[in-house]
Protein backbone atom coordinates (compact mmCIF):
# COMPACT_ATOMS: atom_id res chain seq x y z
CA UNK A 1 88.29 1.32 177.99
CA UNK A 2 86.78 -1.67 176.47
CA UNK A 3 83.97 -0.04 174.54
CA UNK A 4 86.97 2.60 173.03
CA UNK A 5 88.95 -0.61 171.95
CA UNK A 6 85.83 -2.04 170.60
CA UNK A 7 85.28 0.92 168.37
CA UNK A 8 88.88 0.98 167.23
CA UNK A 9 88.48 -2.24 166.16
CA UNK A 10 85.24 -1.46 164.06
CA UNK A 11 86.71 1.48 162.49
CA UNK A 12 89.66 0.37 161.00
CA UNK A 13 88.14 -2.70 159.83
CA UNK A 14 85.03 -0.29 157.88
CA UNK A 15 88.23 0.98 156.61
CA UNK A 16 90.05 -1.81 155.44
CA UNK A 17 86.46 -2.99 153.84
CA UNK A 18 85.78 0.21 152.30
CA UNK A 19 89.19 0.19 150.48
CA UNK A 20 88.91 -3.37 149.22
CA UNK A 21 85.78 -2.54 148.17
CA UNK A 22 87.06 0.37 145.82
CA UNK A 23 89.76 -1.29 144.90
CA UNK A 24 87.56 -3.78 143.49
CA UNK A 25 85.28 -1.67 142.03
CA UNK A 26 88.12 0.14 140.06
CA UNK A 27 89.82 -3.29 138.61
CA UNK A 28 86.41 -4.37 137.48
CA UNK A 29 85.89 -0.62 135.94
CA UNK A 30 89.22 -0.98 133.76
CA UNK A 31 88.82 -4.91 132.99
CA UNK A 32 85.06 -3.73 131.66
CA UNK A 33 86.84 -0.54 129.76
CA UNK A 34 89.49 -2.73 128.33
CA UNK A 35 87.03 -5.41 127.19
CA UNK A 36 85.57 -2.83 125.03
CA UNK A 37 88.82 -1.34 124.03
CA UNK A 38 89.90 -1.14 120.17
CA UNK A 39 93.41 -2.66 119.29
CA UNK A 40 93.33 -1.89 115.83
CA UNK A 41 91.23 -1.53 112.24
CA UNK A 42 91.63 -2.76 108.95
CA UNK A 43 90.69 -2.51 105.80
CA UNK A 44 89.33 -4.59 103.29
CA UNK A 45 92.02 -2.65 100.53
CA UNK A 46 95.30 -1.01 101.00
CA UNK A 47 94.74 0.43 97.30
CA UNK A 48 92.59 1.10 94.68
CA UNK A 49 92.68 1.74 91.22
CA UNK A 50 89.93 3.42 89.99
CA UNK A 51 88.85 5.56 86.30
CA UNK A 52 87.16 9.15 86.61
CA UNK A 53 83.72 9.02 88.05
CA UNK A 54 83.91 5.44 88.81
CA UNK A 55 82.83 4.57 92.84
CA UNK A 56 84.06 1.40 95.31
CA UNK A 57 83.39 0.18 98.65
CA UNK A 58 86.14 0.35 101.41
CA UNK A 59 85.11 -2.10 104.64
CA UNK A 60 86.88 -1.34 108.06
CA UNK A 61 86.82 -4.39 110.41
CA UNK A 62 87.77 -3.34 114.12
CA UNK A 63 89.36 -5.38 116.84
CA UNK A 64 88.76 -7.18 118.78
CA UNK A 65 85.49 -8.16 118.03
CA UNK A 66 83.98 -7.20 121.55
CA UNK A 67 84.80 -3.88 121.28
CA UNK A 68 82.15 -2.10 122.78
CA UNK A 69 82.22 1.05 119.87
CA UNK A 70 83.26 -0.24 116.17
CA UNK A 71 82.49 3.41 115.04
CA UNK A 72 85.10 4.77 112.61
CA UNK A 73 85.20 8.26 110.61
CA UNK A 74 86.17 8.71 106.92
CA UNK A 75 88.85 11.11 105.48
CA UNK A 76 90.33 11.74 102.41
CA UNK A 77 94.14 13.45 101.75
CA UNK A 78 92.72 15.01 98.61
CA UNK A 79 89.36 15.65 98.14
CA UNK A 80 89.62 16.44 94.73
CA UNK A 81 91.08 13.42 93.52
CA UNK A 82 89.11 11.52 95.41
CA UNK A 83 85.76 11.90 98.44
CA UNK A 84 85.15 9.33 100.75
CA UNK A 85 81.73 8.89 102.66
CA UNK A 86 80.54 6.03 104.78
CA UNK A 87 83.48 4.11 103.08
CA UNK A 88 82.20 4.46 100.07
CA UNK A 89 85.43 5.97 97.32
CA UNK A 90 84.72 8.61 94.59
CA UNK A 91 87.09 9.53 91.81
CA UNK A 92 86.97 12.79 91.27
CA UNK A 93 90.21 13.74 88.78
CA UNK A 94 93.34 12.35 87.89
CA UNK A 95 96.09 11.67 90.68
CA UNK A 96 96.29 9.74 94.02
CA UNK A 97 95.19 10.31 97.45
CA UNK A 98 95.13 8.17 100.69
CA UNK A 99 91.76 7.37 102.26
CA UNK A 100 92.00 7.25 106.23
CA UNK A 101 89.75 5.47 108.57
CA UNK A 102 89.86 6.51 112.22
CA UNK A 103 88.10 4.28 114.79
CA UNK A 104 86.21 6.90 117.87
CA UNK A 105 87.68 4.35 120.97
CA UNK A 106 91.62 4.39 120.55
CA UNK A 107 92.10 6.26 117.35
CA UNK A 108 93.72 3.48 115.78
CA UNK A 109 94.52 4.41 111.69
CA UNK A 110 94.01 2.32 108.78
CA UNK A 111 94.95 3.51 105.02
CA UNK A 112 94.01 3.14 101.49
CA UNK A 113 96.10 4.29 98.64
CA UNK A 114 93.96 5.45 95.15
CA UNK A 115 95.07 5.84 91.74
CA UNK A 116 92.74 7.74 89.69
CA UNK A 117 93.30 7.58 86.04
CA UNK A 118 91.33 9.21 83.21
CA UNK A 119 90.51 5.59 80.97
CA UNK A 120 91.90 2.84 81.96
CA UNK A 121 94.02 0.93 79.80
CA UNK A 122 92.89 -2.58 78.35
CA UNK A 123 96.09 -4.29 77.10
CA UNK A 124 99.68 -3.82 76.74
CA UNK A 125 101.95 -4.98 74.15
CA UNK A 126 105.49 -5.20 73.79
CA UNK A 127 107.68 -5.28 70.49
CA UNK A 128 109.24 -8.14 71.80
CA UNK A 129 108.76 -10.94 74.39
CA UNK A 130 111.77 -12.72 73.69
CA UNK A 131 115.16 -11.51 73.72
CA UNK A 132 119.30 -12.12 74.01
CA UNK A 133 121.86 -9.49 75.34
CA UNK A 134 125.57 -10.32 76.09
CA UNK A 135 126.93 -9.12 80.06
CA UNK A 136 126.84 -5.57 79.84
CA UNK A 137 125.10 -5.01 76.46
CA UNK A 138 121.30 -3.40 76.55
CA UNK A 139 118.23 -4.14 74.68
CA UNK A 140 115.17 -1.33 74.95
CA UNK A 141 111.28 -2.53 75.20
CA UNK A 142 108.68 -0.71 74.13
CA UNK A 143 105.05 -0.87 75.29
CA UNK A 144 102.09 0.08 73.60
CA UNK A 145 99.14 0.52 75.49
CA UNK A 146 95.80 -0.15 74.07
CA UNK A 147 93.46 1.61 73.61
CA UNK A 148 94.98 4.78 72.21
CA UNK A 149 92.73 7.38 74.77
CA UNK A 150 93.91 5.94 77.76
CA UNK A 151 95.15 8.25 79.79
CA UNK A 152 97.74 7.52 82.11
CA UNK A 153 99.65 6.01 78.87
CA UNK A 154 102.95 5.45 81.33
CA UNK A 155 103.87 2.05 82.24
CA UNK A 156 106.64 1.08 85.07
CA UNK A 157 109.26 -1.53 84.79
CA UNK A 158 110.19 -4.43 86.84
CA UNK A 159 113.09 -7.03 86.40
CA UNK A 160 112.48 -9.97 88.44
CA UNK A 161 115.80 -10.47 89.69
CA UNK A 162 117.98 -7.34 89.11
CA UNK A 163 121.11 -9.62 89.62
CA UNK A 164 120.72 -10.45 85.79
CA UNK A 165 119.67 -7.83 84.18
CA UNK A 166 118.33 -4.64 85.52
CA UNK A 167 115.51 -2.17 83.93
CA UNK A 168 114.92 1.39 83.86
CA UNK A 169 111.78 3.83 84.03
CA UNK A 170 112.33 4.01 80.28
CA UNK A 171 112.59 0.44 79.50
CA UNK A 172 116.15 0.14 78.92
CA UNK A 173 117.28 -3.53 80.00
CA UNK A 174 121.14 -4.09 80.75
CA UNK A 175 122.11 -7.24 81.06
CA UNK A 176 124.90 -7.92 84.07
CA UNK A 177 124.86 -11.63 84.79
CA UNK A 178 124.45 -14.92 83.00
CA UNK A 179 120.99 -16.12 83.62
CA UNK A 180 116.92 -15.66 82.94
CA UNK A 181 114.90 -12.61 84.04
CA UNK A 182 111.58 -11.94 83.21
CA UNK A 183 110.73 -8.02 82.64
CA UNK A 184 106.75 -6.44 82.92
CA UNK A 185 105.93 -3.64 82.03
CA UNK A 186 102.71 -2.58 84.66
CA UNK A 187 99.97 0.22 83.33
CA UNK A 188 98.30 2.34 86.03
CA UNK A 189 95.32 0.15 86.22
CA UNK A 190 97.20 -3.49 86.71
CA UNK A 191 97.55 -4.44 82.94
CA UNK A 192 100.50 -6.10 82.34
CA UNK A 193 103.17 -7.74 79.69
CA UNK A 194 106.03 -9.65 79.98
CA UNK A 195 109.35 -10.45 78.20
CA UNK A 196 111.70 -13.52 78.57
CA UNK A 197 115.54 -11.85 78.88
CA UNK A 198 118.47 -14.09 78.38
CA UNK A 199 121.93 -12.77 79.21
CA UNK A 200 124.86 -14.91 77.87
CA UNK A 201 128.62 -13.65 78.07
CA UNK A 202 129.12 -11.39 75.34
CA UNK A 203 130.25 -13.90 72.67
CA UNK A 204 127.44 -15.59 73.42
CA UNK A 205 125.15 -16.26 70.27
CA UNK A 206 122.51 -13.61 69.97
CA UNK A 207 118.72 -13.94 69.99
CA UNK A 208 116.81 -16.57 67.72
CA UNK A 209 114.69 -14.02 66.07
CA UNK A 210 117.69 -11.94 65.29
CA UNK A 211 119.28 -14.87 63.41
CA UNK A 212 122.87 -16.48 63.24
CA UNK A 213 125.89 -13.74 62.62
CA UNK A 214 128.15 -14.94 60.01
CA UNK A 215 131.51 -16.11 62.00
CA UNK A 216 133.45 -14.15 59.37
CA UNK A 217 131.29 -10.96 59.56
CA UNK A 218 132.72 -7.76 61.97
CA UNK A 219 130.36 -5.39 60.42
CA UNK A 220 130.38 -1.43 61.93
CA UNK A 221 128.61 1.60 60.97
CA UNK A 222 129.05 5.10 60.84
CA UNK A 223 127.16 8.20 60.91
CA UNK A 224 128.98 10.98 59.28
CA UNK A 225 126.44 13.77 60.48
CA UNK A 226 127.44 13.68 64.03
CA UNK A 227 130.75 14.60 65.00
CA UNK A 228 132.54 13.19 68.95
CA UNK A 229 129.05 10.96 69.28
CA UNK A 230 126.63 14.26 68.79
CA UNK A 231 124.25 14.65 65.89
CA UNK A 232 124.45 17.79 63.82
CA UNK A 233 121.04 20.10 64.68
CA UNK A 234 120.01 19.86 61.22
CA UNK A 235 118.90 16.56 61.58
CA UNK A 236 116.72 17.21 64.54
CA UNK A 237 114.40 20.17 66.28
CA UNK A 238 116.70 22.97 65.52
CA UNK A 239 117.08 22.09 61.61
CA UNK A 240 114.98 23.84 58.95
CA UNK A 241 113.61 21.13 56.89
CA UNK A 242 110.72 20.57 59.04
CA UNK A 243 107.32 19.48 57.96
CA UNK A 244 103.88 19.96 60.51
CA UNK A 245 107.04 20.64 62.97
CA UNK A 246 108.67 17.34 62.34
CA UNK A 247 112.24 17.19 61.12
CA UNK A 248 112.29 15.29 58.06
CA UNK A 249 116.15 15.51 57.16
CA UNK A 250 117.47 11.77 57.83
CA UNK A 251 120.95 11.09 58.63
CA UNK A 252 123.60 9.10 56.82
CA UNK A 253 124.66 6.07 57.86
CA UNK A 254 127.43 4.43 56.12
CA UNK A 255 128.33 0.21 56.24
CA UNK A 256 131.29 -1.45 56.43
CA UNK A 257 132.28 -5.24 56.88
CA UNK A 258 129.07 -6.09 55.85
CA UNK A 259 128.23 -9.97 55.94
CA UNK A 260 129.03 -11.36 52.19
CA UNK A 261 125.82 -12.96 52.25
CA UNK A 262 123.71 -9.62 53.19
CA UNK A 263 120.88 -9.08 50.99
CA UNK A 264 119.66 -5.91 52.30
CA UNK A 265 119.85 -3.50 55.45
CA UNK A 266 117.35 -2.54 57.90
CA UNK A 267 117.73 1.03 60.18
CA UNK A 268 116.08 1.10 63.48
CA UNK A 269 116.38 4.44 65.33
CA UNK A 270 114.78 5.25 68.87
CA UNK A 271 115.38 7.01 71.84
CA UNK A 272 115.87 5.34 74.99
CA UNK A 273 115.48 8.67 76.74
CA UNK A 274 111.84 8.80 76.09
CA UNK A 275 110.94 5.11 76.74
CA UNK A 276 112.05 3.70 73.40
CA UNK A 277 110.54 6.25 71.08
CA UNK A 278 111.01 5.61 67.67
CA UNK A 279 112.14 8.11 65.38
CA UNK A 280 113.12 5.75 61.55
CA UNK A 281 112.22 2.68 60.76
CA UNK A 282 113.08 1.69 57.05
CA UNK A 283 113.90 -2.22 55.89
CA UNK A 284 115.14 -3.41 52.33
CA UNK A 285 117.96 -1.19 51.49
CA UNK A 286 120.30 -2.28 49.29
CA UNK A 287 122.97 -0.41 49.46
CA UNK A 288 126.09 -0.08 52.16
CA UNK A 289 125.76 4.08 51.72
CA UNK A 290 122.78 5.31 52.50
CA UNK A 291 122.67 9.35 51.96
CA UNK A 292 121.61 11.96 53.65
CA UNK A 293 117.89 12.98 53.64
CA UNK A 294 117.79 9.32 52.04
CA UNK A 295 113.90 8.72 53.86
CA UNK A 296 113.25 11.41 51.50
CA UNK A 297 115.37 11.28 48.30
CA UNK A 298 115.68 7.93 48.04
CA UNK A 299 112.23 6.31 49.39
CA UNK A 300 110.80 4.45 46.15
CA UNK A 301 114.65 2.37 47.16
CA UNK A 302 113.22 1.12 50.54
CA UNK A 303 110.22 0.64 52.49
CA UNK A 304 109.71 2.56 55.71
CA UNK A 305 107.35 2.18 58.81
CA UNK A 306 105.49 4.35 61.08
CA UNK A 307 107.86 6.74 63.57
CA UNK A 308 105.74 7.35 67.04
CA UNK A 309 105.26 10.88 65.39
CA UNK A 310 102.72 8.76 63.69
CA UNK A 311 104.21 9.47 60.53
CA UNK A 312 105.92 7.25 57.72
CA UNK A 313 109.65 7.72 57.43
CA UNK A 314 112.21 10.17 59.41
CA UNK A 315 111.30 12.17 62.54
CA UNK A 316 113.85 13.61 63.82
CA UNK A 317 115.34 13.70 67.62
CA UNK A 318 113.18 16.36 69.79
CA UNK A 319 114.23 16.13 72.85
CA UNK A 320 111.45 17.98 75.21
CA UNK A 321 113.50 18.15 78.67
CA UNK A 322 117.31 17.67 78.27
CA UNK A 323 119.84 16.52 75.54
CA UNK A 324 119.31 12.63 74.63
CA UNK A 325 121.02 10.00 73.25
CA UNK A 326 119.83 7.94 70.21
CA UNK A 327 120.27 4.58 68.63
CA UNK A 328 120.85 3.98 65.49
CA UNK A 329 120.66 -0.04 64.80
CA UNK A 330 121.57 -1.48 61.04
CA UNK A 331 120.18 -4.79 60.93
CA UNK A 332 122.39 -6.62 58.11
CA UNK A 333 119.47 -9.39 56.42
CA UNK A 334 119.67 -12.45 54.43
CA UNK A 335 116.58 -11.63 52.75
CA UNK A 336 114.38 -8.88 52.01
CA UNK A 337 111.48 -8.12 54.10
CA UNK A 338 107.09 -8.61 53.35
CA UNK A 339 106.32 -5.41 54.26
CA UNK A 340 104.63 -2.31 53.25
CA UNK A 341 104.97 1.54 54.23
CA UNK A 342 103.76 2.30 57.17
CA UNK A 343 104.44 -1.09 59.61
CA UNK A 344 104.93 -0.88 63.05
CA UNK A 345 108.26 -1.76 65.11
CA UNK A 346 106.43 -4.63 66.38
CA UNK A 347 105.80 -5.81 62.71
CA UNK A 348 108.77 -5.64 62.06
CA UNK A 349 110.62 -7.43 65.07
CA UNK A 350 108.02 -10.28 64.29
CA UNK A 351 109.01 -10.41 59.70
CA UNK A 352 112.89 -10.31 60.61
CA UNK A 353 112.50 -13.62 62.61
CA UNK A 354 115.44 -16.17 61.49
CA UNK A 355 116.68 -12.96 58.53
CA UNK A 356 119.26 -11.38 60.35
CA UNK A 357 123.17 -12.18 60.01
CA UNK A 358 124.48 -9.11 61.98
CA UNK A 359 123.12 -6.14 64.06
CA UNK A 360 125.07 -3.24 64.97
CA UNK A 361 124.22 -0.28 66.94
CA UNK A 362 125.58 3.63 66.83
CA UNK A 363 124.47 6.21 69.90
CA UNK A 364 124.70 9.48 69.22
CA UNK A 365 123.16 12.26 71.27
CA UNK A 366 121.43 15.07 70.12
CA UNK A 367 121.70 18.33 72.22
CA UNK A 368 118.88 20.15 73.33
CA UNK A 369 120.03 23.83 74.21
């Protein structure tokens, strides 16, 4: 009886030992397997910009840093934009893709987001860094981006407080509260250029470089080739007097209330549509009745720049996608103007500085059918 107890005894305490024993040897197996666990990767860029052909270096650092496998595998969401291998990035062709690193323990993701242009841009200008719109009233940038082959040519727009004035993909500013807001204008490959808005209430007085309005002035213009706000098609794609596929018939504009003072007029007409794209520029005209087909008939009476058709004088609206809206802005000058056929917008923001008792502006659509 007292040998059977004895063994009883020895039995279930073999048992009791042989449990601890596993017990133990499992916690030590999983606090040795999380030791070497992987919480997460990173990587040394969340995106790249890169030009065709061009190559960089992507560096995944897994954690912790006792991780017992730091292995990680490369992938790439479109091969033919851009190929990944060992980390290393390829571009391949214009557009974007996201580069993925996968760690072998956990499966834990980091990403990379590449732009791929054609040629990067070098520089962007603006026609203006310094401008004054009333509450409600809108002033449209234009970037050029340098040099001409670069490829994206497309620049995004950022206000930096959209409480004042706002900005669209086109780089139309609108002005909603009193205050200071700087716009940029971004290219693909991080360029950048900036403009100073002010917004005043809309009595306020209007930029420096547009001058001091005469008190007495209430100048207005008028446009007698479009009818309800819409421009008559034979100023535009669907007229007939067309040269190398540019419309070349200019429209009238006719002035009234012109300051007393006024030496000459100025037209500017753009489309805010298509980012600002300018279709007349012509400076000392001297009279309040300017004809139609006047860029034509009447060009030894004024001077006239370079339209983004890259040709001097009138180019008519073309609207590509949809019907568009144009401006058509009669700068009323104290002086006449230093400048020669064939200046640029920008040339001519920068000669009017201080010259300009009045600006008014006429929209006008042009329908595309």
């Amino acid at each position: 009886m007292r040998m059977r107890k004895f063994y009883r005894k020895k039995t279930c305490f073999v048992v009791v030992f042989a449990v601890l024993l596993n017990l133990l040897t499992v916690t030590g197996m999983e606090k040795a397997k999380a030791a070497g666990s992987v919480t997460s990767v990173k990587l040394n860029k969340t995106s790249l910009v890169l030009e065709k052909g061009k190559s960089r270096m992507l560096k995944a650092t897994v954690l912790p840093n006792g991780a017992r496998d730091k292995t990680v595998t490369w992938k790439s969401s479109n091969k033919k934009v851009a190929k990944v291998k060992n980390g290393k990035v390829t571009a391949k062709a214009k557009g974007t893709a996201t580069i993925t690193a996968t760690t072998k323990i956990g499966r834990k993701k980091a990403q990379c987001k590449v732009t791929v242009g054609i040629k990067s841009a070098t520089k962007i200008d603006l026609d203006t860094n310094d401008a004054t719109i009333g509450k409600g009233q809108t002033v449209t940038l234009k970037a050029t981006v340098t040099p001409k082959k670069a490829n994206p040519k497309t620049v995004t727009w950022k206000s930096s407080d959209p409480k004042v004035a706002t900005v669209s993909k086109n780089g139309v500013v609108t002005g909603v509260e009193v205050g200071t807001v700087t716009i940029t204008a971004h290219s693909w490959n991080g360029k950048k250029a900036t403009c100073k808005i002010t917004v005043k209430t809309s009595e306020a007085t209007p930029n420096p470089n547009e001058g001091t309005p005469s008190p007495s002035a209430k100048m207005s213009i008028s446009c007698a080739g479009a009818v309800n706000g819409v421009l008559d098609e034979k100023y535009g794609m669907y007229g007939t007097q067309q040269s190398q596929g540019i419309p070349t018939l200019s429209i009238p504009v006719a002035i009234t209330n012109a300051p007393i003072d006024a030496a000459c007029y100025a037209i500017v007409m753009d489309d805010p549509d298509a980012g600002g794209f300018v279709h007349w520029l012509a400076a000392n005209i001297t009279t309040t009745d300017i004809p139609e087909n006047a860029s034509i008939s009447k060009a030894s009476d004024m001077v006239q720049g370079v339209n983004d058709f890259q040709k001097t004088g009138y180019g008519g609206p073309t609207p590509p996608d949809k019907t568009h809206a144009y401006n058509i802005t009669v700068y009323a000058l104290k002086s006449k103007v230093d400048l020669k056929n064939g200046f640029s917008k920008s040339q001519f923001m920068n000669v009017i500085d201080g010259k300009v008792l009045e600006k008014v502006t006429l929209t006008a659509k042009y329908v595309r059918k």
